[in-house]
PDB file of N, CA and C in Angstrom:
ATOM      1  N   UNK A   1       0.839  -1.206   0.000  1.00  0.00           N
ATOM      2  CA  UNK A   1       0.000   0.000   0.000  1.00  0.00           C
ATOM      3  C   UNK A   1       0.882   1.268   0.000  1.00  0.00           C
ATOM      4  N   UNK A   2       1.992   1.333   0.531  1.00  0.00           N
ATOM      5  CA  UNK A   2       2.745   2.366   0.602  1.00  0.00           C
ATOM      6  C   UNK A   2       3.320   2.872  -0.454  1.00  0.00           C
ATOM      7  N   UNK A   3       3.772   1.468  -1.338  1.00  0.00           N
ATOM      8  CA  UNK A   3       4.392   1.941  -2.966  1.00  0.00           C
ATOM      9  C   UNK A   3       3.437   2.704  -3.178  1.00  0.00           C
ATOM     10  N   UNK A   4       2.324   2.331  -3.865  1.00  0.00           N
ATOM     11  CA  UNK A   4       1.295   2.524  -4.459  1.00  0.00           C
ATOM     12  C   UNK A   4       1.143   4.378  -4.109  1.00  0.00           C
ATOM     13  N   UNK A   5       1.112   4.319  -2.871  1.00  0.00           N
ATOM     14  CA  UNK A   5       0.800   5.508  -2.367  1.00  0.00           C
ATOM     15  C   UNK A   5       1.731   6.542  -3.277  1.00  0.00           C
ATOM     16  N   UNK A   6       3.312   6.115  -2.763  1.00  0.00           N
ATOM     17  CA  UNK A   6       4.519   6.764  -3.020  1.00  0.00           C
ATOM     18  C   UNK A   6       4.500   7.317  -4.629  1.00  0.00           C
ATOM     19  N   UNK A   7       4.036   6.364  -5.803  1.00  0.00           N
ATOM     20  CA  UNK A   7       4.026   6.110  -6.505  1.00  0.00           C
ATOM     21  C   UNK A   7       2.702   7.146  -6.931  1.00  0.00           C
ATOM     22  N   UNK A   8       2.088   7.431  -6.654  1.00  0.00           N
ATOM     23  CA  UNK A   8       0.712   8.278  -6.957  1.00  0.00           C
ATOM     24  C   UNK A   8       1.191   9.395  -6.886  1.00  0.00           C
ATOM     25  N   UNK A   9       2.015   9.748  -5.857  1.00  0.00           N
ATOM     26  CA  UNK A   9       2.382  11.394  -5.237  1.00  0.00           C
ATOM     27  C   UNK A   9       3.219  11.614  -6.208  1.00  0.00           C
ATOM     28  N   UNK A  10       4.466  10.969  -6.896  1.00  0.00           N
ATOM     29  CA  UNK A  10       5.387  10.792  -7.755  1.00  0.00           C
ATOM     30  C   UNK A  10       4.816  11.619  -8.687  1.00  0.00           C
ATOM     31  N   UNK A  11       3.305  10.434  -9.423  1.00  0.00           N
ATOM     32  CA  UNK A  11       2.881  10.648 -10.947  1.00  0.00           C
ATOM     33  C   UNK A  11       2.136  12.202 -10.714  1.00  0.00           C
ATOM     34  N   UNK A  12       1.602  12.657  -9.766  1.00  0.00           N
ATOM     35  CA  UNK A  12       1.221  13.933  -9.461  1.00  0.00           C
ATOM     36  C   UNK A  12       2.256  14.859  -9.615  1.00  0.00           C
ATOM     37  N   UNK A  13       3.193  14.692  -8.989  1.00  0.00           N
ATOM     38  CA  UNK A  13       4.205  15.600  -8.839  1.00  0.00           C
ATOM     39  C   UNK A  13       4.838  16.452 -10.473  1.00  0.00           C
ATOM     40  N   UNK A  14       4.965  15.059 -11.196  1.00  0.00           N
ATOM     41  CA  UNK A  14       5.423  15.375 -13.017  1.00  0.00           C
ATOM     42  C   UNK A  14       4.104  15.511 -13.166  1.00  0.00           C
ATOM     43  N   UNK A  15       2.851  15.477 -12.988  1.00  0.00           N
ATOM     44  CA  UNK A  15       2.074  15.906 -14.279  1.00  0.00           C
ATOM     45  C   UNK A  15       1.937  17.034 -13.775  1.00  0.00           C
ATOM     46  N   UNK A  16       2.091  17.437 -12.713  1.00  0.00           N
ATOM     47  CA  UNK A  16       1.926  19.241 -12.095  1.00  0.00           C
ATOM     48  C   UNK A  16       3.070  19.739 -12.734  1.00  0.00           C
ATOM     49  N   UNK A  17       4.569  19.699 -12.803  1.00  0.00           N
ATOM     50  CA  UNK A  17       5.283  19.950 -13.506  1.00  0.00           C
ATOM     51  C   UNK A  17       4.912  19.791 -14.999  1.00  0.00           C
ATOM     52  N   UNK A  18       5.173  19.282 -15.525  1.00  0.00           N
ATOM     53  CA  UNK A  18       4.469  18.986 -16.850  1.00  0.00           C
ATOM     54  C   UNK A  18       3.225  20.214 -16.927  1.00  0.00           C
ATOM     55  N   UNK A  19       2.682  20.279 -16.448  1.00  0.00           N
ATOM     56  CA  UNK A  19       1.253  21.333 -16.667  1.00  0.00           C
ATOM     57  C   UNK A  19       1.825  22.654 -16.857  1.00  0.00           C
ATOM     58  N   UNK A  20       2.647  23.098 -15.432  1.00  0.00           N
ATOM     59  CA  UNK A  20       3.084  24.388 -15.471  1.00  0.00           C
ATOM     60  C   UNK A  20       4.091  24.629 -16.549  1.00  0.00           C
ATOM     61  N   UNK A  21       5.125  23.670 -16.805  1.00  0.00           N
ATOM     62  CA  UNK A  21       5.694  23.676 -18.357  1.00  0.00           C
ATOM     63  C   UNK A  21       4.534  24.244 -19.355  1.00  0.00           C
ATOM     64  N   UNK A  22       3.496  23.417 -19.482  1.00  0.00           N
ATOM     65  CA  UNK A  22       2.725  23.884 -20.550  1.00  0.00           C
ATOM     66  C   UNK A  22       2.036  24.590 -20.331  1.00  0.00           C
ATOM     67  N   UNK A  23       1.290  25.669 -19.389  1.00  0.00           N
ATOM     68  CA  UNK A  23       1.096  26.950 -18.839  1.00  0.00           C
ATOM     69  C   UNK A  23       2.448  27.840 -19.311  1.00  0.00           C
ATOM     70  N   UNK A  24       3.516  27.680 -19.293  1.00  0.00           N
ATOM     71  CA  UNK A  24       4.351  28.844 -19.557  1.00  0.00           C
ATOM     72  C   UNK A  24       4.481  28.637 -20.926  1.00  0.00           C
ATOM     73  N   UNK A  25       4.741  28.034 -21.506  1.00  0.00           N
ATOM     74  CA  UNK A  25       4.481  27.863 -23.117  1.00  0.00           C
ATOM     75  C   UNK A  25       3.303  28.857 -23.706  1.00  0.00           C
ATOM     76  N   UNK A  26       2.256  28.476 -23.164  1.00  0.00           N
ATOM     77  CA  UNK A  26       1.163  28.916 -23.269  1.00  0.00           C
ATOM     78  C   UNK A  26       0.983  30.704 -23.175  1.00  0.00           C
ATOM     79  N   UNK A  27       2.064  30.993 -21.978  1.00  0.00           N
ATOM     80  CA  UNK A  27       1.529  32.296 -21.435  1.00  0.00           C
ATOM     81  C   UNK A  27       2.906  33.203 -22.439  1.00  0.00           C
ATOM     82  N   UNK A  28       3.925  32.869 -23.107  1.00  0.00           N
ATOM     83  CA  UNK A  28       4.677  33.184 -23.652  1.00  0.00           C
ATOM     84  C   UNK A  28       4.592  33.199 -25.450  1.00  0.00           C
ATOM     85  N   UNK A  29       3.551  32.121 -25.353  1.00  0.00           N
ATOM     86  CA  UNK A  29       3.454  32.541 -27.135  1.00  0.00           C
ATOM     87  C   UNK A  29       1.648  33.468 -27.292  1.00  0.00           C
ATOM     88  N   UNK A  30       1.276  33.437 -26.235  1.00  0.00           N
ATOM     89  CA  UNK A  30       0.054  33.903 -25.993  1.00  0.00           C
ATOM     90  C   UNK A  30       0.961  35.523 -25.966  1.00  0.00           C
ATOM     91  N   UNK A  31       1.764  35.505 -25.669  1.00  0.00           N
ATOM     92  CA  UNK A  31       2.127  37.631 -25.261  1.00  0.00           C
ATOM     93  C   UNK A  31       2.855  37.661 -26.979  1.00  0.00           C
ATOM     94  N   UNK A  32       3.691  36.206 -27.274  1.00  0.00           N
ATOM     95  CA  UNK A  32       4.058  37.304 -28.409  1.00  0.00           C
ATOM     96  C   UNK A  32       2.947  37.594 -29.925  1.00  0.00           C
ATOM     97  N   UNK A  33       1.983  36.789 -29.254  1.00  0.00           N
ATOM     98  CA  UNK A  33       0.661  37.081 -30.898  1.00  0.00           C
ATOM     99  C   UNK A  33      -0.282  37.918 -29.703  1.00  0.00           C
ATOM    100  N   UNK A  34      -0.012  38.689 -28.715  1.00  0.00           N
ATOM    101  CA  UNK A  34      -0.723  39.633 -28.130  1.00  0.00           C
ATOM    102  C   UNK A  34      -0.242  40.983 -28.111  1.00  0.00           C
ATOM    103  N   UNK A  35       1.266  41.057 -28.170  1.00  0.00           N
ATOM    104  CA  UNK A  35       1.940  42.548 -28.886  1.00  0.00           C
ATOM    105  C   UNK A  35       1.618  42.850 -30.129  1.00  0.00           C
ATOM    106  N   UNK A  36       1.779  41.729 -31.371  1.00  0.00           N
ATOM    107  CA  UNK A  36       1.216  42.313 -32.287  1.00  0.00           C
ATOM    108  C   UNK A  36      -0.229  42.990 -32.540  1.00  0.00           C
ATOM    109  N   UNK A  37      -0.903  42.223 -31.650  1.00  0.00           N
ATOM    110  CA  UNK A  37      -2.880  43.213 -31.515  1.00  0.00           C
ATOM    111  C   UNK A  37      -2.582  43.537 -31.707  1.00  0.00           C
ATOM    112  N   UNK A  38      -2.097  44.243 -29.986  1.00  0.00           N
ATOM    113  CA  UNK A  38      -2.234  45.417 -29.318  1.00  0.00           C
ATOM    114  C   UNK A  38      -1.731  46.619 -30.460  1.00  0.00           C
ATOM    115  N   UNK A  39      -0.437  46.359 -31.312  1.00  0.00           N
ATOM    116  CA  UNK A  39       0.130  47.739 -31.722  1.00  0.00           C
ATOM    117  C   UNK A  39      -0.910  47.503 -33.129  1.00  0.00           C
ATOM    118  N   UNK A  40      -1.271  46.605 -33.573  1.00  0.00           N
ATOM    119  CA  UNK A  40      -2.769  46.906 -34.700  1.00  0.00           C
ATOM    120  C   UNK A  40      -3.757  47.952 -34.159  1.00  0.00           C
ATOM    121  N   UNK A  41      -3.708  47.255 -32.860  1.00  0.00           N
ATOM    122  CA  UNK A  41      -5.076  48.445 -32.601  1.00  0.00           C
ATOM    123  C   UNK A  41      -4.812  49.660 -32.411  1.00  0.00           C
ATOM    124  N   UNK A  42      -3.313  50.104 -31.690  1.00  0.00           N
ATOM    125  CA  UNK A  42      -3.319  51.154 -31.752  1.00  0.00           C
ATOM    126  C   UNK A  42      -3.232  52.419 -33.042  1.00  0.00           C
ATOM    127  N   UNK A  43      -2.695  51.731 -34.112  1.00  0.00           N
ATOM    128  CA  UNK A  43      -2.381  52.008 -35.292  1.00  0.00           C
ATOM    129  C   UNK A  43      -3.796  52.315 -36.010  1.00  0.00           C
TER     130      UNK A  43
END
């Protein structure tokens, strides 16, 4: 029971990593097709 346990917290641990990897991916190509709007709109 304890592996098991150990072993759960583990696979949590990388897919939370893993997530926030792909949250910053996300939040970094999201700003650079969000500068270009922004200076469309201002234009």
């Amino acid at each position: 029971m304890v592996q098991l346990k150990n072993r759960n917290e583990g696979g949590e641990e990388i897919a939370s990593a893993s997530v926030l990897k792909l949250v910053m991916m996300v939040h970094r190509i999201g700003k650079k097709i969000a500068k270009p709007m922004i200076q469309a709109r201002m234009v």
